[in-house]
C-alpha atoms as a PDB file:
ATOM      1  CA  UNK A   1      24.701 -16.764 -24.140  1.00  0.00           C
ATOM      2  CA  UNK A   2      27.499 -14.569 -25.218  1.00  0.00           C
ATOM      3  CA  UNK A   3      31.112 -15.715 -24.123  1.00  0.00           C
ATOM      4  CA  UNK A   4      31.706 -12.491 -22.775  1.00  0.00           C
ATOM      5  CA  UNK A   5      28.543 -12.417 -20.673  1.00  0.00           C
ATOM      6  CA  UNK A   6      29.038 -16.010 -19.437  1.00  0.00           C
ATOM      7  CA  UNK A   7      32.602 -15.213 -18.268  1.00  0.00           C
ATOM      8  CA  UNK A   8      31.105 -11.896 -16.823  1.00  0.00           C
ATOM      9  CA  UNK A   9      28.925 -13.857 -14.908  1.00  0.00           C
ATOM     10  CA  UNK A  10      31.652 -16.510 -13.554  1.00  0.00           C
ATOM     11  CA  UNK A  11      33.545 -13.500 -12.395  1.00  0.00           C
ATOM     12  CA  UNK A  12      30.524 -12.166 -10.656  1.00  0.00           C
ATOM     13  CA  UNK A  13      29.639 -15.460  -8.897  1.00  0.00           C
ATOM     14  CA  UNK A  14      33.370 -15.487  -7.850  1.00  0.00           C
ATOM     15  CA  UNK A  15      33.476 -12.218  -6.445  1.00  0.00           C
ATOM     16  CA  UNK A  16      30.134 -13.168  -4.722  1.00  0.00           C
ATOM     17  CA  UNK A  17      31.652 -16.038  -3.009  1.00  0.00           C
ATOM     18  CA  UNK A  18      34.647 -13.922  -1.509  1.00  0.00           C
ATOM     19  CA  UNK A  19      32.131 -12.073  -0.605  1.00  0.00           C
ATOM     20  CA  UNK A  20      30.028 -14.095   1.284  1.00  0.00           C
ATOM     21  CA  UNK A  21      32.766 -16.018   2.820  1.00  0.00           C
ATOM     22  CA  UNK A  22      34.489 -12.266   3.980  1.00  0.00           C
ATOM     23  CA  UNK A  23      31.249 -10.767   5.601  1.00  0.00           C
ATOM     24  CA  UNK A  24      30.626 -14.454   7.356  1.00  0.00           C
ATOM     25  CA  UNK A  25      33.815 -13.937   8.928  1.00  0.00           C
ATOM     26  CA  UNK A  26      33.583 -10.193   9.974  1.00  0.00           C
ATOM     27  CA  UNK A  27      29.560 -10.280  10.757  1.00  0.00           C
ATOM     28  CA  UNK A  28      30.214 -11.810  13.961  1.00  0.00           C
ATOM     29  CA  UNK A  29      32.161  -8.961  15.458  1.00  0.00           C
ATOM     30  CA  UNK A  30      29.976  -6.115  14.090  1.00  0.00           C
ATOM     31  CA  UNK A  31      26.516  -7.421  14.835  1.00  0.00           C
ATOM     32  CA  UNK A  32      25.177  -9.261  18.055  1.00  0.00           C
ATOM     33  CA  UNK A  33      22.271 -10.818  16.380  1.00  0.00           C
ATOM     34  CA  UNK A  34      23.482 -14.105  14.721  1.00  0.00           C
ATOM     35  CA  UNK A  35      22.601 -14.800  11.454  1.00  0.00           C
ATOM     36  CA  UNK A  36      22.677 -11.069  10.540  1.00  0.00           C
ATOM     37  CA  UNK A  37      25.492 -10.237   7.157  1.00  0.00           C
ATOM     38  CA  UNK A  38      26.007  -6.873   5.988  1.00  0.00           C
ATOM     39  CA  UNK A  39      24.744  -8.311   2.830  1.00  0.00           C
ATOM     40  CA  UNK A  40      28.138  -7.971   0.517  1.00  0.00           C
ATOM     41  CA  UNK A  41      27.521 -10.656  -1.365  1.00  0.00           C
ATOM     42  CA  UNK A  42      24.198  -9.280  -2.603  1.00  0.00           C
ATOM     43  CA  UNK A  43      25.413  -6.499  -4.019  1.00  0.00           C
ATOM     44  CA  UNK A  44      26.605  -8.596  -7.018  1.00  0.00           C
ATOM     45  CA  UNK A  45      23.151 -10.103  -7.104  1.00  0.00           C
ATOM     46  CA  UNK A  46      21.691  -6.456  -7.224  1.00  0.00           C
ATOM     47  CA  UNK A  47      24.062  -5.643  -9.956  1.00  0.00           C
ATOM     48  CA  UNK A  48      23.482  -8.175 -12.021  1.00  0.00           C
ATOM     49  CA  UNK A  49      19.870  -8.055 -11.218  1.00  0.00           C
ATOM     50  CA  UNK A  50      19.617  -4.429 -12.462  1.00  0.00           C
ATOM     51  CA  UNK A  51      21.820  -4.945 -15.149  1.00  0.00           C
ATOM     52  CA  UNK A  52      21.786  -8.378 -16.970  1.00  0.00           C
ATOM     53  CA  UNK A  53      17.956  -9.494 -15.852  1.00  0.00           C
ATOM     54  CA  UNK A  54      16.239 -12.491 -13.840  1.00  0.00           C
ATOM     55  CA  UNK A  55      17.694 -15.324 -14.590  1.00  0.00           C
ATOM     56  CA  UNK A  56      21.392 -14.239 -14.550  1.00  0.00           C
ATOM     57  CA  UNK A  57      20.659 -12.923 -11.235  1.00  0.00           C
ATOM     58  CA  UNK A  58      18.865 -16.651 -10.378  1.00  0.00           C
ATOM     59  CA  UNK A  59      22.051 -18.040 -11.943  1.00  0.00           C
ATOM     60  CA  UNK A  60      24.073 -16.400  -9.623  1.00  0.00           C
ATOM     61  CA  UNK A  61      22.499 -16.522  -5.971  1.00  0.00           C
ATOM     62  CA  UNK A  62      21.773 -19.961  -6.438  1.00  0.00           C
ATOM     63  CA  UNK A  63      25.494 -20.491  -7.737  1.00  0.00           C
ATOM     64  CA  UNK A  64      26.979 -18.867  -5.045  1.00  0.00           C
ATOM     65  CA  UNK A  65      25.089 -20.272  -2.552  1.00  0.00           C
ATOM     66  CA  UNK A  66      26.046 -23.709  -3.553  1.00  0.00           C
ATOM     67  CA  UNK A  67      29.736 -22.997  -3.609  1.00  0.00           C
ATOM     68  CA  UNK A  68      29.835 -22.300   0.031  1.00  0.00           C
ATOM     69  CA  UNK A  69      27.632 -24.983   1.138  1.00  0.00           C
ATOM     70  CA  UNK A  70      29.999 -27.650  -0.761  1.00  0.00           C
ATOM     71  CA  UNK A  71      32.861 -25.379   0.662  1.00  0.00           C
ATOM     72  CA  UNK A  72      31.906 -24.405   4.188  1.00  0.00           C
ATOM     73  CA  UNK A  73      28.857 -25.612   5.566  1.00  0.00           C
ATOM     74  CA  UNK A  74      28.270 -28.996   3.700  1.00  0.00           C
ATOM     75  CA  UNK A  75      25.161 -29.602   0.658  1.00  0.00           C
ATOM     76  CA  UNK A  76      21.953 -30.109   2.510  1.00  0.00           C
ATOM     77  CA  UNK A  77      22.995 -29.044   6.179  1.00  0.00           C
ATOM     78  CA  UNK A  78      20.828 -26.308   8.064  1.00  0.00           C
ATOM     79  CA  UNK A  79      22.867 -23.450   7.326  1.00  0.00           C
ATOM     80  CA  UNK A  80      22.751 -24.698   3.521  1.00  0.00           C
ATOM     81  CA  UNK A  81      18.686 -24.931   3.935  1.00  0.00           C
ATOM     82  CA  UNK A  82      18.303 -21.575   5.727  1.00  0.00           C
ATOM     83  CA  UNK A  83      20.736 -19.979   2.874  1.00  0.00           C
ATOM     84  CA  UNK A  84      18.675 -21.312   0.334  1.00  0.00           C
ATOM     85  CA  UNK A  85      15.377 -20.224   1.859  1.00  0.00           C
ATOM     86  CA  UNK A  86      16.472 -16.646   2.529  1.00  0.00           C
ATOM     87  CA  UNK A  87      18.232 -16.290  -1.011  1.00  0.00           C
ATOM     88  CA  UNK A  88      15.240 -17.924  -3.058  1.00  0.00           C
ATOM     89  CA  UNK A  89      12.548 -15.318  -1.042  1.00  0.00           C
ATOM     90  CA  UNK A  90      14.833 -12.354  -1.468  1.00  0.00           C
ATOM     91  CA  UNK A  91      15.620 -12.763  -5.192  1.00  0.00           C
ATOM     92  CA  UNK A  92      12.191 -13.303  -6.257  1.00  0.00           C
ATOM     93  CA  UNK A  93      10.688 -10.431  -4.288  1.00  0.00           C
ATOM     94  CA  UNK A  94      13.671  -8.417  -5.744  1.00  0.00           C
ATOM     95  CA  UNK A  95      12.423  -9.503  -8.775  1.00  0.00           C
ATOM     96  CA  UNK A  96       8.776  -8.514  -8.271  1.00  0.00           C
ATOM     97  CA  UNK A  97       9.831  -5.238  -6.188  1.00  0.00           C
ATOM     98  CA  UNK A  98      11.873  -4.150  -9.776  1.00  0.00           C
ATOM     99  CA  UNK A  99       9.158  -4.792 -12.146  1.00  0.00           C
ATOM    100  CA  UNK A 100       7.275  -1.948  -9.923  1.00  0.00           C
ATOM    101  CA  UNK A 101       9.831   0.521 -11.640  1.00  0.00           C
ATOM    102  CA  UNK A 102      10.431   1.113  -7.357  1.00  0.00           C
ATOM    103  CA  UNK A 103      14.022   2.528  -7.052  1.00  0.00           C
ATOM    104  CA  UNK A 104      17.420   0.251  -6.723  1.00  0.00           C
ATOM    105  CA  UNK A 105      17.070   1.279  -2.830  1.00  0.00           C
ATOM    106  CA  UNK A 106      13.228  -0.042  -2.782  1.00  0.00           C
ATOM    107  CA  UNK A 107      14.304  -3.556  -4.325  1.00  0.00           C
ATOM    108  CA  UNK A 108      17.281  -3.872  -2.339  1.00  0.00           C
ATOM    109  CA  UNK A 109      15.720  -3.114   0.970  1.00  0.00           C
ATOM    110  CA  UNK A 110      12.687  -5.033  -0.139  1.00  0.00           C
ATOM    111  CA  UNK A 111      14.999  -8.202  -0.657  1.00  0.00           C
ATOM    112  CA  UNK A 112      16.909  -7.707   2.436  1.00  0.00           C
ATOM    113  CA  UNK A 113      13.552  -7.889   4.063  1.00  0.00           C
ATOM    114  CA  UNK A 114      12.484 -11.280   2.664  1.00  0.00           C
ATOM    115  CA  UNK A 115      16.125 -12.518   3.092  1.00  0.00           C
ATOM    116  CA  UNK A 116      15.466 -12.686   6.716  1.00  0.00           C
ATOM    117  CA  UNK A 117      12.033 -13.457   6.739  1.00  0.00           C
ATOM    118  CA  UNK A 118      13.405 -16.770   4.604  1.00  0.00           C
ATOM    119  CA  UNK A 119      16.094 -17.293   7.119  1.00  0.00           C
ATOM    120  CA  UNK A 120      14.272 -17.278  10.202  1.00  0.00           C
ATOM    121  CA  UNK A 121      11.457 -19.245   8.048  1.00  0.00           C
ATOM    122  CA  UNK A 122      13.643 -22.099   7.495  1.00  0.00           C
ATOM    123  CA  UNK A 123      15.774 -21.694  10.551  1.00  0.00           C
ATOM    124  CA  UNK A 124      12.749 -22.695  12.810  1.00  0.00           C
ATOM    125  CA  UNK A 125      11.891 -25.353  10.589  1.00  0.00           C
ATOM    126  CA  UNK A 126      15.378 -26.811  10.475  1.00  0.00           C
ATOM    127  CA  UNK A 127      16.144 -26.422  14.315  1.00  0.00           C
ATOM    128  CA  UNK A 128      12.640 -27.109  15.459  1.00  0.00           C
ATOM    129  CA  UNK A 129      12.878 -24.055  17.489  1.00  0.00           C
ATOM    130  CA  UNK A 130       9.971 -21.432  17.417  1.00  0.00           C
ATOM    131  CA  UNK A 131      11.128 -19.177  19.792  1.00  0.00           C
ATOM    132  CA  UNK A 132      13.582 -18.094  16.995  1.00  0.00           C
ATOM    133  CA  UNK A 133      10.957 -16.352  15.613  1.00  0.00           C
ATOM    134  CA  UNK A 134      11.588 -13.337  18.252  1.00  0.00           C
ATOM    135  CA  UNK A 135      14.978 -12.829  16.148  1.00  0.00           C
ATOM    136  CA  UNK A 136      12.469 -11.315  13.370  1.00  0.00           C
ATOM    137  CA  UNK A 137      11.940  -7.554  14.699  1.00  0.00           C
ATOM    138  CA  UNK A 138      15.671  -7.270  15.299  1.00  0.00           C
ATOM    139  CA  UNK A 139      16.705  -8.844  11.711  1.00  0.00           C
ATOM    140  CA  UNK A 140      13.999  -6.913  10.254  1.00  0.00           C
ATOM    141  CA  UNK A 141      15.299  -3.978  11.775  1.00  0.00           C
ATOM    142  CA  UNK A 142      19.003  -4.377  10.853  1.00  0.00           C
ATOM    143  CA  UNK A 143      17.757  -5.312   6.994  1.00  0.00           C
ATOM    144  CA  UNK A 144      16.599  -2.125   6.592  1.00  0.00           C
ATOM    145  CA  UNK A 145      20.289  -0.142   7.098  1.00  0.00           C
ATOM    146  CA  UNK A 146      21.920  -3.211   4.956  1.00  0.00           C
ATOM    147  CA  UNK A 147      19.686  -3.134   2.013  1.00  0.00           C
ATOM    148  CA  UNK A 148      20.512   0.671   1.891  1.00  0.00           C
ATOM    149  CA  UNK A 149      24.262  -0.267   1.938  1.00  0.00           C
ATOM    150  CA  UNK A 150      23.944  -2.826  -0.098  1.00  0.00           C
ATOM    151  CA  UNK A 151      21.866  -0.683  -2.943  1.00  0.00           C
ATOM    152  CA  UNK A 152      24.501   2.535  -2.498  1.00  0.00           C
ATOM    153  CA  UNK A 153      27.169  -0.116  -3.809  1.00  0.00           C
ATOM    154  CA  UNK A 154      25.307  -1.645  -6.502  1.00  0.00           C
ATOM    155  CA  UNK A 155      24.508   1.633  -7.524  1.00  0.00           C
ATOM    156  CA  UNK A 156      27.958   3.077  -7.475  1.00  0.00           C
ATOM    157  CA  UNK A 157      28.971  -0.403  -9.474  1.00  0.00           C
ATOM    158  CA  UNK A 158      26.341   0.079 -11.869  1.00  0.00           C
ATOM    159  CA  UNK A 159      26.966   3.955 -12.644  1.00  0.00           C
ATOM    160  CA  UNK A 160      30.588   3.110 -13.317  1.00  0.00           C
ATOM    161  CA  UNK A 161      30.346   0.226 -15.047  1.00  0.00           C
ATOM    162  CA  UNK A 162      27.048   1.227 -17.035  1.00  0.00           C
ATOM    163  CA  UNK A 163      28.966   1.506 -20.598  1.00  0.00           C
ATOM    164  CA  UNK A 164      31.167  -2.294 -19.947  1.00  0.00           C
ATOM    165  CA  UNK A 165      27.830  -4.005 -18.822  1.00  0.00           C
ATOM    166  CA  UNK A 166      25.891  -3.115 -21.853  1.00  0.00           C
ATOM    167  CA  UNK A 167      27.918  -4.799 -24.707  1.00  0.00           C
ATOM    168  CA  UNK A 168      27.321  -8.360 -22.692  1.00  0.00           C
ATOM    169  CA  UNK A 169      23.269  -7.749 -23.391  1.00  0.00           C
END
């Protein structure tokens, strides 16, 4: 891997974290349903997704998701194992979803989708608490609006960024 791509990447993964640590604190007062983010974070995923390929985008949900459980949470507590779940769904249907040649708004919405499906997956498992599972419709129906968001910004990224991103390939 390029120097200039790896630091690319660290960047990314930082700016990911801020992120996720920034929409953790502000989700709370926007939306009643808990667990629901507007999904900030995952905008850098999307980029790099659409930009660098697979496994940088692996490199950095997986990344980020581990700096904020050994920052926040704690490795291996429930909110680590629900994070985990919903990011490891979402980026691999993102990933299948973008081999479809679907739009950046398909994939995005697609992966928001799974994101919650993973979350309330492993959040019943972890908790031992089925009834979570009527959290689904409204999650579902919040993903929809947040994978749009989140795609618009990607996209916006992407288009301004196009010529910058291509020398790290």
């Amino acid at each position: 891997m390029k120097t200039r791509k790896l630091i690319f990447i660290a960047i990314m993964i930082s700016i990911s974290v801020v992120l996720s640590i920034v929409e953790t604190t502000i989700s709370g007062m926007i939306f009643l349903v808990p667990g629901v983010k507007l999904g900030l974070a995952n905008v850098i995923t999307l980029i790099i997704l659409m930009t660098l390929g697979e496994k940088s985008a692996f490199l950095v949900v997986f990344t980020r998701i581990l700096i904020v459980a050994l920052t926040f949470s704690g490795l291996f507590s429930n909110s680590f194992w629900i994070s985990i779940t919903g990011g490891t769904l979402a980026i691999l249907a993102m990933i299948l979803i973008k081999k479809t040649k679907l739009s950046i708004y398909s994939i995005s919405v697609f992966g928001s989708l799974m994101h919650m499906v993973g979350q309330i997956t492993a959040a019943i498992i972890v908790s031992n608490t089925e009834t979570l599972i009527y959290l689904l419709p409204y999650m579902i129906a919040l993903s929809v609006p947040t994978g749009l968001i989140t795609a618009y910004l990607a996209k916006k990224v992407i288009g301004n960024f196009t010529d910058t991103i291509k020398t790290f390939n």
